[in-house]
Structure formats: C-alpha cells, structure tokens
N, C-alpha and C. Protein backbone atom coordinates (compact mmCIF):
# COMPACT_ATOMS: atom_id res chain seq x y z
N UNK A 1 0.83 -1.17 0.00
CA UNK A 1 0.00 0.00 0.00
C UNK A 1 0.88 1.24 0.00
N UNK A 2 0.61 2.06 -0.56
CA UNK A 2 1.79 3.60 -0.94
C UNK A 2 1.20 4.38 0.60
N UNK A 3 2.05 4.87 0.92
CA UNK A 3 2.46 6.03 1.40
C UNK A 3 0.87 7.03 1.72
N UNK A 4 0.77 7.19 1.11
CA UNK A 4 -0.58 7.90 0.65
C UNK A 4 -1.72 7.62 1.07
N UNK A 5 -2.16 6.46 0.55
CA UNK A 5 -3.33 5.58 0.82
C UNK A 5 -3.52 5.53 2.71
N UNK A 6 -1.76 4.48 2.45
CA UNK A 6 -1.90 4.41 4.51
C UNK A 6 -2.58 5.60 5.26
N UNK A 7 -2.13 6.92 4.82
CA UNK A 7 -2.71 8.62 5.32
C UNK A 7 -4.23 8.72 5.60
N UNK A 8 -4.38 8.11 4.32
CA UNK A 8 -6.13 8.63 3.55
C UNK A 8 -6.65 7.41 4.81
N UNK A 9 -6.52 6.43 5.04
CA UNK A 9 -6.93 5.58 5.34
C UNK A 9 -6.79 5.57 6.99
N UNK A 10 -5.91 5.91 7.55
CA UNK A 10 -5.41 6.12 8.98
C UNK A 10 -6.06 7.01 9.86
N UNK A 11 -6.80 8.19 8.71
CA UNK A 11 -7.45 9.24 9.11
C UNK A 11 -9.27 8.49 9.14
N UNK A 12 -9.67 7.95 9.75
CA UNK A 12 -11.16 7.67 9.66
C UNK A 12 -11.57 8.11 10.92
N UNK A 13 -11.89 9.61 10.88
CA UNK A 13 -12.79 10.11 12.44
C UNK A 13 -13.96 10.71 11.20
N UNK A 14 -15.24 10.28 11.77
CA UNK A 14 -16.55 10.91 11.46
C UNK A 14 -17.26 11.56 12.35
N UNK A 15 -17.49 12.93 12.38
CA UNK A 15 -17.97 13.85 13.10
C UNK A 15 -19.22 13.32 12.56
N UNK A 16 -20.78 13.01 13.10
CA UNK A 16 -21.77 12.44 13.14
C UNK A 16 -22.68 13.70 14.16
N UNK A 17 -23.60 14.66 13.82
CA UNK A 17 -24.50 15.47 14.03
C UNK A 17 -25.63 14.91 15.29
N UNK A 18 -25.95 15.16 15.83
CA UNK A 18 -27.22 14.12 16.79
C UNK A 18 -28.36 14.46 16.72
N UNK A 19 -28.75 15.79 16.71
CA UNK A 19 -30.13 16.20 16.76
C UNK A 19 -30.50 16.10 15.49
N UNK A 20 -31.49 14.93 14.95
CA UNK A 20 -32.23 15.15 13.64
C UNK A 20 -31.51 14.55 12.59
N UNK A 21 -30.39 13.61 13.24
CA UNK A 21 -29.51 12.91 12.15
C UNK A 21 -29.21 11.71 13.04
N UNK A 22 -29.03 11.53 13.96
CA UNK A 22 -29.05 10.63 15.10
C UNK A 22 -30.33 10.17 15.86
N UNK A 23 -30.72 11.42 16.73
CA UNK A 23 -32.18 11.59 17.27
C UNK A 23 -33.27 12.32 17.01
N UNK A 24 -33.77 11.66 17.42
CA UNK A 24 -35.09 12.67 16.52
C UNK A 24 -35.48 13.67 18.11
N UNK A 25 -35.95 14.86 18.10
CA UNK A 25 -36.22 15.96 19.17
C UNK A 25 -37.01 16.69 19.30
N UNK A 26 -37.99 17.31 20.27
CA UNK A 26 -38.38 17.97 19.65
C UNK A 26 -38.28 19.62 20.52
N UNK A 27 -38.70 20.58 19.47
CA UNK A 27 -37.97 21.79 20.45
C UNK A 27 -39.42 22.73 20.93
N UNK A 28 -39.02 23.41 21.54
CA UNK A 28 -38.15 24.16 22.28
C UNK A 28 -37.53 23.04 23.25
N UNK A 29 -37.91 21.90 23.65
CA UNK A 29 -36.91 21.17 25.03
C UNK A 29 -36.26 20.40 25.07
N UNK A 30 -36.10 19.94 23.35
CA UNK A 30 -34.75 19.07 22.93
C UNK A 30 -35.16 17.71 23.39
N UNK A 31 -35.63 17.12 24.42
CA UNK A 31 -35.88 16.17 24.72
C UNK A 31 -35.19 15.08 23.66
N UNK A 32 -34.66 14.07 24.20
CA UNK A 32 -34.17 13.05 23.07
C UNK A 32 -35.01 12.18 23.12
N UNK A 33 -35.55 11.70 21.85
CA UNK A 33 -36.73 10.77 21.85
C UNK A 33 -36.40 9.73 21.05
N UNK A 34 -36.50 8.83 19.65
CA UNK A 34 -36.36 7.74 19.62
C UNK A 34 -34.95 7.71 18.55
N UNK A 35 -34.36 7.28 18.06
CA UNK A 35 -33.04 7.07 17.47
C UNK A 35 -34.13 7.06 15.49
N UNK A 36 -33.07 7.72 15.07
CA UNK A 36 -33.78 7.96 13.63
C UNK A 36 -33.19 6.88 12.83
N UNK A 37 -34.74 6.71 11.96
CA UNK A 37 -34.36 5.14 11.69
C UNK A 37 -33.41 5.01 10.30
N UNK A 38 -32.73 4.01 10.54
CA UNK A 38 -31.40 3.47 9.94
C UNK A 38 -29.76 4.13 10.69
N UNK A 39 -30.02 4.50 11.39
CA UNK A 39 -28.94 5.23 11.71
C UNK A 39 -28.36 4.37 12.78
N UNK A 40 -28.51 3.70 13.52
CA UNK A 40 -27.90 2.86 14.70
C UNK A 40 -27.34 1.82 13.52
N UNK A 41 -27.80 1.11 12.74
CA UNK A 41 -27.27 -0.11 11.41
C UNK A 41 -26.07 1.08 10.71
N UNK A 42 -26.67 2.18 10.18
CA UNK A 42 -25.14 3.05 9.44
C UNK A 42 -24.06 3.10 10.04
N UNK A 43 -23.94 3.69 11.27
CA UNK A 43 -23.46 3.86 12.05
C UNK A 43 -22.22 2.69 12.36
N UNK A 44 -22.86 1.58 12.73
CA UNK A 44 -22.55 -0.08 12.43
C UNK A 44 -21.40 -0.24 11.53
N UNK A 45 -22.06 0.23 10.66
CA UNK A 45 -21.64 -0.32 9.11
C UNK A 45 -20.29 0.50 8.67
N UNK A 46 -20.37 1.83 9.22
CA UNK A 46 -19.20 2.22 8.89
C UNK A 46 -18.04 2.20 9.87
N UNK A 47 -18.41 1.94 11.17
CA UNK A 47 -17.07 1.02 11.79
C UNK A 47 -16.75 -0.08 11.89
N UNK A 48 -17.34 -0.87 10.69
CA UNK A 48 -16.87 -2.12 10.20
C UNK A 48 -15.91 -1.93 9.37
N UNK A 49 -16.49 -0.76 8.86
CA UNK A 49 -15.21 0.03 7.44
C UNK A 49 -14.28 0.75 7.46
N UNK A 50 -13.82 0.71 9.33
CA UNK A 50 -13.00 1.35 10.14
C UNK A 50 -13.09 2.81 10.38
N UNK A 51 -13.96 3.19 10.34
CA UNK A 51 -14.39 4.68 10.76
C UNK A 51 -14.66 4.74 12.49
N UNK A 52 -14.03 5.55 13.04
CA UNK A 52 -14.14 6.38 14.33
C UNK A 52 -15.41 7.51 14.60
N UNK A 53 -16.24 6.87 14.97
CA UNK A 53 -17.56 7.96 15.36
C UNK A 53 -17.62 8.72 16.60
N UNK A 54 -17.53 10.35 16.16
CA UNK A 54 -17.55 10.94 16.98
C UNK A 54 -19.38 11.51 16.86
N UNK A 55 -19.81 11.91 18.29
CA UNK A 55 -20.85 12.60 18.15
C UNK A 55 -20.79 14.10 18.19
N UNK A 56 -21.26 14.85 17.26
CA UNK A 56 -20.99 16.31 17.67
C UNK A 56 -22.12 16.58 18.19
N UNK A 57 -22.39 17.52 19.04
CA UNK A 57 -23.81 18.32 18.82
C UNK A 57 -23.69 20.06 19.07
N UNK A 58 -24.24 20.79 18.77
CA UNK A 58 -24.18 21.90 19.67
C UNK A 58 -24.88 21.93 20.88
N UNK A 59 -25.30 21.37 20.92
CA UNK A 59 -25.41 21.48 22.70
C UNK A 59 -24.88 21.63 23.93
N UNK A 60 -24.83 21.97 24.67
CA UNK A 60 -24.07 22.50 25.69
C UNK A 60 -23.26 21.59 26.41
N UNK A 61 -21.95 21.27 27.35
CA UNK A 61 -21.27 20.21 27.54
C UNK A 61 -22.46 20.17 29.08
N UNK A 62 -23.40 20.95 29.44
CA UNK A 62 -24.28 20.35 30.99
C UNK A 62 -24.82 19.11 30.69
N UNK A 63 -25.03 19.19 28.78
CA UNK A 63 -26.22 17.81 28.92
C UNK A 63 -25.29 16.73 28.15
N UNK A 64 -23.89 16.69 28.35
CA UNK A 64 -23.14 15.38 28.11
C UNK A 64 -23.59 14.08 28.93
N UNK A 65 -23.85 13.89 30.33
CA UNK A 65 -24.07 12.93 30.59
C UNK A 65 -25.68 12.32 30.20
N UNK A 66 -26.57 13.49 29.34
CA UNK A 66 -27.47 12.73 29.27
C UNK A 66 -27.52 12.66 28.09
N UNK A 67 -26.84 13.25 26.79
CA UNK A 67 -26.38 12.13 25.47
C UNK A 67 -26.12 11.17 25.96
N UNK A 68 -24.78 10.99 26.79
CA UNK A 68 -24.03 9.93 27.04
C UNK A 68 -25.13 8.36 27.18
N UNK A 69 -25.94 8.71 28.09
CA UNK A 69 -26.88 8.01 28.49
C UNK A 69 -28.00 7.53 27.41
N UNK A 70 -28.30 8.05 26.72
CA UNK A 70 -29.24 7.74 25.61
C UNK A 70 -28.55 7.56 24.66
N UNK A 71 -27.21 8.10 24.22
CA UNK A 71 -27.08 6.80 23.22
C UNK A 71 -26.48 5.42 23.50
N UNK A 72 -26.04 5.51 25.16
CA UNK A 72 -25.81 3.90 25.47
C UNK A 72 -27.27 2.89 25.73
N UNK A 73 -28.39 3.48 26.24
CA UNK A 73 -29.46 3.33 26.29
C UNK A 73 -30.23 2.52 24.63
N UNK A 74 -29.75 3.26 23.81
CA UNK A 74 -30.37 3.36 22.76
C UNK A 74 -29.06 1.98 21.39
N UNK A 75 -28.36 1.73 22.37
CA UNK A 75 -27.13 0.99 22.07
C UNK A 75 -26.72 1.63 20.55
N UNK A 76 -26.23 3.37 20.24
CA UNK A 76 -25.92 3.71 19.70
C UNK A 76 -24.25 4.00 19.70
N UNK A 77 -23.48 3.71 18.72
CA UNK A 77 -21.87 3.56 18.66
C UNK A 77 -21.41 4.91 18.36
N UNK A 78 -19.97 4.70 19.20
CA UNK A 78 -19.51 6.31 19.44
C UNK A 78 -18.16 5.97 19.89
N UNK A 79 -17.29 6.96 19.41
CA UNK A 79 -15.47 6.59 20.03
C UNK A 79 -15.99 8.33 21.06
N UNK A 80 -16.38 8.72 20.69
CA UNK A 80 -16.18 10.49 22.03
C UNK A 80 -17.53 11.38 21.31
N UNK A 81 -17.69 11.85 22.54
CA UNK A 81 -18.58 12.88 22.09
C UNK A 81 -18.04 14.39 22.16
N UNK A 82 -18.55 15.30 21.19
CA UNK A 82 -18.18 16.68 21.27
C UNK A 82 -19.03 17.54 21.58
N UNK A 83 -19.37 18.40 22.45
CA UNK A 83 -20.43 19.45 22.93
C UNK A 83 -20.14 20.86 21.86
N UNK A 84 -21.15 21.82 22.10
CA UNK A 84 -20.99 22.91 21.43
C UNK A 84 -19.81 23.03 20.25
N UNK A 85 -20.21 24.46 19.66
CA UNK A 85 -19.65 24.57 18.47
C UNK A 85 -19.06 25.85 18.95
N UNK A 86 -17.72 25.91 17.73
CA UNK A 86 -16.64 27.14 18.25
C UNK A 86 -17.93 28.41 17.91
N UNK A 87 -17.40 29.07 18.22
CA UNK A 87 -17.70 30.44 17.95
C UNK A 87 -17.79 31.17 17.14
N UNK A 88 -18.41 31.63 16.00
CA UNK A 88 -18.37 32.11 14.64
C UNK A 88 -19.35 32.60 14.13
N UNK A 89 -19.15 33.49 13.04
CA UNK A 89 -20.05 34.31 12.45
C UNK A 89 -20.55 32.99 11.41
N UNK A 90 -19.62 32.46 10.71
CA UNK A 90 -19.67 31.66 9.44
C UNK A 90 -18.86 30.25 10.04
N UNK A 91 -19.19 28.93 9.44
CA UNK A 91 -18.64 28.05 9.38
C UNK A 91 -18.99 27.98 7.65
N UNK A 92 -17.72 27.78 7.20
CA UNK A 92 -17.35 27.09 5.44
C UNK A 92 -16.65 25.56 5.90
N UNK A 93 -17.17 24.83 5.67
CA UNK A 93 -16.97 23.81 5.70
C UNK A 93 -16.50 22.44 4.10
N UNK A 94 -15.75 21.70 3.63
CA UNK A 94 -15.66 21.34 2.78
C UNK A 94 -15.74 19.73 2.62
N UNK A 95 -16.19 19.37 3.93
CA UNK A 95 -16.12 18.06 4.08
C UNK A 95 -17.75 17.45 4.51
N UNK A 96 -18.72 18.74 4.68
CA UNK A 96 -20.26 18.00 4.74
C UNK A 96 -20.82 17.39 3.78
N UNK A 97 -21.77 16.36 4.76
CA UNK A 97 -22.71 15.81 3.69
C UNK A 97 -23.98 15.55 4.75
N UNK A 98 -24.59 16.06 3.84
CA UNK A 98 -25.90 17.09 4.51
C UNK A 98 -27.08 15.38 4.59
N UNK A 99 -27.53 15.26 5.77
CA UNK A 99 -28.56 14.47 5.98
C UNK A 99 -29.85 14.69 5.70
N UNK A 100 -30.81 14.40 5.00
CA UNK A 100 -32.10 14.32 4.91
C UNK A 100 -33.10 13.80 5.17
N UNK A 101 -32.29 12.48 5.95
CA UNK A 101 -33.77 11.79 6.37
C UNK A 101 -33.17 10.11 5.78
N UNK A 102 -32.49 10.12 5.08
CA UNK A 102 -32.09 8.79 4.13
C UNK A 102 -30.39 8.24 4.46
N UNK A 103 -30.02 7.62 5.55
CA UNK A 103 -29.19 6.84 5.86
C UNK A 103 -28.49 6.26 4.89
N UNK A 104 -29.02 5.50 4.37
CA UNK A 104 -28.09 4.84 2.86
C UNK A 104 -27.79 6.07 2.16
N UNK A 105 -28.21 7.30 1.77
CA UNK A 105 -27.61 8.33 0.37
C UNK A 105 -26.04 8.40 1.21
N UNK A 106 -26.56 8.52 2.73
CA UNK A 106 -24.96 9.15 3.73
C UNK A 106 -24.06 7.96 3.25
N UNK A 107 -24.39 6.90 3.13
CA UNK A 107 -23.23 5.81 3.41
C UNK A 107 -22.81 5.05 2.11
N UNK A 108 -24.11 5.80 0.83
CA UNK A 108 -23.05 6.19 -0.53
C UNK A 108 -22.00 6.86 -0.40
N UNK A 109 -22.09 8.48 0.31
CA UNK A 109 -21.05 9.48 -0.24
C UNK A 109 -19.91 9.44 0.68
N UNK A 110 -20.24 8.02 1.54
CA UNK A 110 -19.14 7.90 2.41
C UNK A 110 -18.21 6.81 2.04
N UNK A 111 -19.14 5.39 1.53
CA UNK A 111 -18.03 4.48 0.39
C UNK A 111 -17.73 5.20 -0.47
C-alpha cells in the first residue's frame, strides 16, 4: 500500500451530528426521543469500514451525561462525544454531507 493511501486511510474520524440525524427531538426542550431510523445499522456499518464515530452536537457540555446516556441506552456507537460549536459568524466547511432523512444516500457518499 503507498504512502498515501496508509494517510487517507489512517485518518477515519466521522464527526456524526445528533439532533435530527441521530435523534429525533423535539424543540423548544430538545428532549431526546427515539433514534432515527437506519442510523444505529449506518453507524454499524461504517465502523466495520473502520471509521471512528464521533458525536458532535451543539449542545451544551451540561447535557453530556445525558447524550451519554441515551445513546448507550439506545445501544448507539460512538469513540467520544463533542459538545458545542466554536464560535463564529460563518462556518465554510468542505467536508459535509448534509442528511435528509435517508441513511443509505450518507453511506453512498461515504463508500
């Protein structure tokens, strides 16, 4: 295997969204309610394919232990979770892929 590949390949962390791509919520109280379907099997599937799942959310780091808890509850896979988002007027980002509702389109543009 070149040089290269090993890189491309060594690097598998997936920042994974929670509210509305993970869990389904509803607002104003966020409440976490049932796991959105196909996503506990994707999830699966791509750390079979050696991907590292991180959870991001913006949410605040007070309610880490109760992600923590619902997605072990919910026997959802995770290497760390990340609370809130930096600080910014703008995020440009070049590496999203925007969820809609359809689990398999994500785990096309991810094979």
């Amino acid at each position: 295997m070149k040089e290269e590949q090993m890189k491309e390949n060594s690097f598998k962390w997936l920042a994974v969204d929670l509210d509305k791509t993970i869990a389904t919520s509803n607002y104003p109280d966020f409440k976490l309610e049932e796991p959105i379907n196909g996503a506990k099997r994707a999830l699966y599937d791509l750390i079979i394919d050696g991907w590292k799942i991180i959870i991001h959310t913006s949410r605040p780091w007070s309610e880490y232990d109760v992600i923590e808890k619902w997605l072990i509850d919910n026997s959802i896979p995770f290497r760390r979770i990340v609370c809130g988002k930096l600080f910014a007027k703008y995020y440009i980002d070049d590496r999203g892929i925007k969820f809609d509702g359809d689990w398999n389109k994500v785990l096309k543009q991810i094979k």
